[in-house]
C-alpha atoms as a PDB file:
ATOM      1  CA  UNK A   1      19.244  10.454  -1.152  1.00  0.00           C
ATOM      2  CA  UNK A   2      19.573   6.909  -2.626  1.00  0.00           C
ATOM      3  CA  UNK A   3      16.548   6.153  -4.964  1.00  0.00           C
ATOM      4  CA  UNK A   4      16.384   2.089  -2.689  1.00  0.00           C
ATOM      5  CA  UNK A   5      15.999   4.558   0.317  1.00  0.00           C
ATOM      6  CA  UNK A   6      12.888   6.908  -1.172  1.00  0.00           C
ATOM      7  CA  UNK A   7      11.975   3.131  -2.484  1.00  0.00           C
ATOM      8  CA  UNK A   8      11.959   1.621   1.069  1.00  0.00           C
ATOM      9  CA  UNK A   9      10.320   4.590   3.024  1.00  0.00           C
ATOM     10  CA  UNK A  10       7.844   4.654   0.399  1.00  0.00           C
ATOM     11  CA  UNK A  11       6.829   0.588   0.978  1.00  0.00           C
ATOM     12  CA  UNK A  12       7.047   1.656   4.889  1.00  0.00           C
ATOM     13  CA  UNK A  13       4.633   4.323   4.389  1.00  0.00           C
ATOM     14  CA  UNK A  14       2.500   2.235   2.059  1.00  0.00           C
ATOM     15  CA  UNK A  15       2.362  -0.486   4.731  1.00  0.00           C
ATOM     16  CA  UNK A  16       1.558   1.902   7.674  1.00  0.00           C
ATOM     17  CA  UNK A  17      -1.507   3.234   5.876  1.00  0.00           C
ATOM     18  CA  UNK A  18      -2.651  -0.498   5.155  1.00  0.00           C
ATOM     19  CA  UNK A  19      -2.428  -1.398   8.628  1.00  0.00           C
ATOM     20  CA  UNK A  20      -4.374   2.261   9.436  1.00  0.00           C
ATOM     21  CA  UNK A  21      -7.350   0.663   6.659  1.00  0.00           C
ATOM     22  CA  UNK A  22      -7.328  -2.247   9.025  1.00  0.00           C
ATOM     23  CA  UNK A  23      -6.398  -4.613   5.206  1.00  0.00           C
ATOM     24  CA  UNK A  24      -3.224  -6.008   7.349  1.00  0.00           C
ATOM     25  CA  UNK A  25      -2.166  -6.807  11.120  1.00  0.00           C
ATOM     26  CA  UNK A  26       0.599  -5.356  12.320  1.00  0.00           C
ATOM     27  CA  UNK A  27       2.314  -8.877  14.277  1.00  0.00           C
ATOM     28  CA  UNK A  28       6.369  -8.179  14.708  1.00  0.00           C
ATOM     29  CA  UNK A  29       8.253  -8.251  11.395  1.00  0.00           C
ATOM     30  CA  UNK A  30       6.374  -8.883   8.296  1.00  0.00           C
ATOM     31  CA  UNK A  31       7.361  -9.667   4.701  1.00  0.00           C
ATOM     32  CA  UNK A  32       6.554  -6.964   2.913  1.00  0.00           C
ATOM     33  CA  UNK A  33       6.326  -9.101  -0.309  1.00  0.00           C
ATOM     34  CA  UNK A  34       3.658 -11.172   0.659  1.00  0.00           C
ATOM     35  CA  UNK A  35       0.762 -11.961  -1.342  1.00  0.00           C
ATOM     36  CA  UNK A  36      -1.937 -10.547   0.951  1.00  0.00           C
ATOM     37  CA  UNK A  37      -0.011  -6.988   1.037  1.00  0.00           C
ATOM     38  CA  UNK A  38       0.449  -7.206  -2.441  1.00  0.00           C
ATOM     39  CA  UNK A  39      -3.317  -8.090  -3.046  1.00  0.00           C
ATOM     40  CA  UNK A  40      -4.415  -4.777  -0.440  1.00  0.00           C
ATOM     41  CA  UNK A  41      -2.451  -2.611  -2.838  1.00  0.00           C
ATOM     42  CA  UNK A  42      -4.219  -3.736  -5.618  1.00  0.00           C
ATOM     43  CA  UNK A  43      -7.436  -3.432  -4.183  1.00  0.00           C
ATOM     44  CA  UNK A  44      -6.673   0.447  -2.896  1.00  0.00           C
ATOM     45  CA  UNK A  45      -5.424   0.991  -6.614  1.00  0.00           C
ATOM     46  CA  UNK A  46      -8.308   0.372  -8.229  1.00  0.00           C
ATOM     47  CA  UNK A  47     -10.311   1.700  -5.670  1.00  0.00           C
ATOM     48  CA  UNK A  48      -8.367   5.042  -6.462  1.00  0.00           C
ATOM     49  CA  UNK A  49      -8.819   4.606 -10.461  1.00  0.00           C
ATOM     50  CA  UNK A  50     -12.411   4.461  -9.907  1.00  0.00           C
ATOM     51  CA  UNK A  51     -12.615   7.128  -7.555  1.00  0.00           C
ATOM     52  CA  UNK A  52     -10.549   9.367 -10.459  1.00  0.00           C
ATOM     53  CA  UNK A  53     -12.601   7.820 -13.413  1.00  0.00           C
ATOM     54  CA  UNK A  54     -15.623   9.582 -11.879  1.00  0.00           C
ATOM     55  CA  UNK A  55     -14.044  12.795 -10.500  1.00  0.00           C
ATOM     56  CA  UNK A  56     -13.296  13.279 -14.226  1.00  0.00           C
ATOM     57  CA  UNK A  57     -16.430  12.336 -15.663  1.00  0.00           C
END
């Protein structure tokens, strides 16, 4: 398996679960670059480093 393959079912994947969150609208063919994707990711990951910072604590 290519490594841009895992790469691009990975960002599928990624974008799926967004759109499950209800952080972005599924309407045709996105750009999966776009600033409001990229600023839902960020939000989940740091959602997920808190969540960790106090499993561990």
């Amino acid at each position: 398996m290519a490594e841009d393959d895992r790469a691009d079912r990975l960002l599928a994947l990624m974008v799926d679960r967004l759109v499950e969150a209800g952080l972005v609208k599924r309407r045709g063919r996105q750009r999966t670059d776009s600033t409001h994707i990229l600023a839902a990711v960020r939000r989940l990951d740091r959602l997920e480093l808190v969540g960790e910072t106090h499993r561990s604590g």
